[in-house]
Protein backbone atom coordinates (compact mmCIF):
# COMPACT_ATOMS: atom_id res chain seq x y z
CA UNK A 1 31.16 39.75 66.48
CA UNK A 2 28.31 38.08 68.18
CA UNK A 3 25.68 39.96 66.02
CA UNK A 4 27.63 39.16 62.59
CA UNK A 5 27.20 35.73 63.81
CA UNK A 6 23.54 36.08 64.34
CA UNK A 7 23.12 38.14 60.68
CA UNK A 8 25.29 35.01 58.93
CA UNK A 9 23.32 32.59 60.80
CA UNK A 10 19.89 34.03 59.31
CA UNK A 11 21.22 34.80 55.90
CA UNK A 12 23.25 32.28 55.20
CA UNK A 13 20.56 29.69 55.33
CA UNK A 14 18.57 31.81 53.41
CA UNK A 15 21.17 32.20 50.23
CA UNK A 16 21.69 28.59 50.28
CA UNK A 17 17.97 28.11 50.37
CA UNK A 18 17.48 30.21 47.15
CA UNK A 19 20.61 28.82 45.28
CA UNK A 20 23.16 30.90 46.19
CA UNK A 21 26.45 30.44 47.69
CA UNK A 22 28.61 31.70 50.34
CA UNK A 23 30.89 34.07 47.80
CA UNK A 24 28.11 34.86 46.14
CA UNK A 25 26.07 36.19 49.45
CA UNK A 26 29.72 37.68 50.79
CA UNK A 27 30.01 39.64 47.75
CA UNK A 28 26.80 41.22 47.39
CA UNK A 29 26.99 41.88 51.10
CA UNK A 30 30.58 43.39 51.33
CA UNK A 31 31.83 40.79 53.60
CA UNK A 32 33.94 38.98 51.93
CA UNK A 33 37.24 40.03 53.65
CA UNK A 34 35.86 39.62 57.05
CA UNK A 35 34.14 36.22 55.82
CA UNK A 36 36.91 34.37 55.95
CA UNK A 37 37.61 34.52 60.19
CA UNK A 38 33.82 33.63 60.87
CA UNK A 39 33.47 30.69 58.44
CA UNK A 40 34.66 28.72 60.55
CA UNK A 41 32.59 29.61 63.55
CA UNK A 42 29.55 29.99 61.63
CA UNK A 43 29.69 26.43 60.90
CA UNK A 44 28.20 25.56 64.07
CA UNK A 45 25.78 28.05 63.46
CA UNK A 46 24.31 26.06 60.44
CA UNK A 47 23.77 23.37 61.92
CA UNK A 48 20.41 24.53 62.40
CA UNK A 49 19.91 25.15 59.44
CA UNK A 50 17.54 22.64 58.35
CA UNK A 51 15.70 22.81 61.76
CA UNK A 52 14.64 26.45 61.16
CA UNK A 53 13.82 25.26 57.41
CA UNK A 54 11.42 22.97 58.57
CA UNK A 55 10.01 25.30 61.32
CA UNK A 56 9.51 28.32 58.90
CA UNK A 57 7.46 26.16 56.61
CA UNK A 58 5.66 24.46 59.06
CA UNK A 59 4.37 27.44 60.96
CA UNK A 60 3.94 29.47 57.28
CA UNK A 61 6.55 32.17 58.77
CA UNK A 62 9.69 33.53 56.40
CA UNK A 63 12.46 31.71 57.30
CA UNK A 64 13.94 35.62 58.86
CA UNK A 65 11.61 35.70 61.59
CA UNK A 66 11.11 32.01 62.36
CA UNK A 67 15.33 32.53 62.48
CA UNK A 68 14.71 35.59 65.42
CA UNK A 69 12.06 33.69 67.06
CA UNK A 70 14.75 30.68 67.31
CA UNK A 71 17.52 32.66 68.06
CA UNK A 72 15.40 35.01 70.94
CA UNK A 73 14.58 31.58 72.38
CA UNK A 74 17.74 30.48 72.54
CA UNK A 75 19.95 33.81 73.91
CA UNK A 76 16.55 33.87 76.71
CA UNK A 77 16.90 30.31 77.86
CA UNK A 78 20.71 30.06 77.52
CA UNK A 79 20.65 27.46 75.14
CA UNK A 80 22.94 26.54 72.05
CA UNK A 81 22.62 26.05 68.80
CA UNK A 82 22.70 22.58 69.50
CA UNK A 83 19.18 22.81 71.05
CA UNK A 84 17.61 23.98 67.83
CA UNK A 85 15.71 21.09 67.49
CA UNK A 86 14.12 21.30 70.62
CA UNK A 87 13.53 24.91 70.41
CA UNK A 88 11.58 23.90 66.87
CA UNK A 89 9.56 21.17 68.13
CA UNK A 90 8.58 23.69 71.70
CA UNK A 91 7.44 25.76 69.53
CA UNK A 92 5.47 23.94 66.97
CA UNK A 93 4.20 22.20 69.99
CA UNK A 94 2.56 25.11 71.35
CA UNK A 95 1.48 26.45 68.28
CA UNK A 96 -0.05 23.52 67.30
CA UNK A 97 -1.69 23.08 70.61
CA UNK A 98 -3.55 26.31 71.22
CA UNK A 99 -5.57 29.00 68.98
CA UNK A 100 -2.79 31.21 68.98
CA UNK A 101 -0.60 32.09 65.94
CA UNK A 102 3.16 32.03 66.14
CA UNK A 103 3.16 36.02 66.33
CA UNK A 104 0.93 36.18 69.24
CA UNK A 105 3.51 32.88 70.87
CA UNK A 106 6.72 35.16 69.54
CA UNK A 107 4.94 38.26 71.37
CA UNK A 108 4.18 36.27 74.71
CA UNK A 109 7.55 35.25 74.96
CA UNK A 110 9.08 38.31 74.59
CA UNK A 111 7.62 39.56 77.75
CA UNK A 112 7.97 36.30 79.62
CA UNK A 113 11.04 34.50 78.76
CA UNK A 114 13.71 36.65 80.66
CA UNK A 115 11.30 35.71 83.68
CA UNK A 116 10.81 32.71 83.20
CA UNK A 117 14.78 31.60 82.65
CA UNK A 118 15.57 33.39 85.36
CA UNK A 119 12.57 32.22 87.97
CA UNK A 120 13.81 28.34 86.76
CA UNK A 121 11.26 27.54 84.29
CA UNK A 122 12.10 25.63 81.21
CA UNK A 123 11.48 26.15 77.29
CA UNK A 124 9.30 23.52 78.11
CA UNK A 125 7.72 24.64 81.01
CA UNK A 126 7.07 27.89 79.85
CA UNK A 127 5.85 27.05 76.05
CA UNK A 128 3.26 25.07 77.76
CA UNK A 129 1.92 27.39 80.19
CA UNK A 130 1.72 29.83 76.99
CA UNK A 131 -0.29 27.28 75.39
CA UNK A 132 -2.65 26.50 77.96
CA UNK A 133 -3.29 30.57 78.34
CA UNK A 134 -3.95 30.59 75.13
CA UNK A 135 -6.48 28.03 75.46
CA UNK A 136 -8.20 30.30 77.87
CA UNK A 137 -7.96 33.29 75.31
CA UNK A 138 -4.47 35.13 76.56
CA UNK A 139 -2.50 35.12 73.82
CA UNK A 140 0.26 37.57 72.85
CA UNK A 141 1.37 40.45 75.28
CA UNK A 142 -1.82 39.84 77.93
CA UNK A 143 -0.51 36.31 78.07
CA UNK A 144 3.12 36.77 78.64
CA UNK A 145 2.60 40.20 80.77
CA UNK A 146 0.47 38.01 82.82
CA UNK A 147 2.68 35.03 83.18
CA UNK A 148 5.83 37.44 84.06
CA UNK A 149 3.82 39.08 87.07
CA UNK A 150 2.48 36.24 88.29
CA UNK A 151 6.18 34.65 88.27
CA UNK A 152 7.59 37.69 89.81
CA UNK A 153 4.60 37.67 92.29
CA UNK A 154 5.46 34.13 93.08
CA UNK A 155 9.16 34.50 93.10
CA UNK A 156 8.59 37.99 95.86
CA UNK A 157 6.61 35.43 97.86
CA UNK A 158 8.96 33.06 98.24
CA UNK A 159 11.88 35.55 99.27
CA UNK A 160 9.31 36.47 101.95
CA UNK A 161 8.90 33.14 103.44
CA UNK A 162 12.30 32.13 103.40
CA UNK A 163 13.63 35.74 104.79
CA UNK A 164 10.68 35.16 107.41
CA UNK A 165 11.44 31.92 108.30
């Protein structure tokens, strides 16, 4: 159910951005009979909507990926829906901030954000240290392989010192 949640919450959007409508999208798709139980949750789900709108014309990506790169964020961080917002501006932030296109930001974070979350870093915290690396030309999979051993590095030294005493 979870990833007929994540398909609605791309697509919808998208038919409502071109003039279509929920039947209308249901239909073509097939859905319509199992439409009707996720409405309801998918709701939530579009509250975003306008968020990722914004984001996929400000960064010049279609509104599918800049939809993944939000929703990758969010399942890596643990965050909701209801951080969409800050998810958006993180990541115009460090676009904005550094020579690196959104790919090469999208690509960094694949490699780094399971790390990161789990080492304690923040969206925050982590789209900035992207950005500054990419300042210092390591963008896309150099810059988040990097970042992820380094955190692991850091993370192994710390177990040391406090199993050492």
């Amino acid at each position: 159910m979870t990833d007929d949640l994540s398909i609605l919450w791309v697509c919808i959007p998208l038919a409502l951005a071109v003039g279509g409508t929920l039947f209308a999208f249901a239909k073509i798709e097939g859905e319509l009979p199992s439409l009707a139980g996720v409405v309801g949750k998918t709701r939530r789900k579009i509250e975003g909507r306008d968020s990722v709108l914004q984001f996929s014309q400000d960064t010049l990506l279609e509104l599918g990926e800049a939809a993944e790169i939000v929703m990758g964020t969010m399942r890596a961080f643990g965050l909701s829906i209801k951080d969409t917002d800050r998810i958006v501006d993180n990541m115009t932030k460090a676009y904005n901030s550094s020579p690196q296109t959104m790919g090469e930001l999208k690509e960094s974070l694949t490699f780094v954000s399971a790390q990161a979350a789990a080492t304690g870093l923040s969206l925050e915290e982590t789209a900035t240290l992207l950005g500054t690396m990419a300042n210092n030309a390591r963008k896309a999979s150099i810059a988040g392989t990097g970042l992820r051993r380094n955190l692991i590095d850091l993370q192994d030294r710390i177990e040391k010192e406090v199993t050492n005493g």
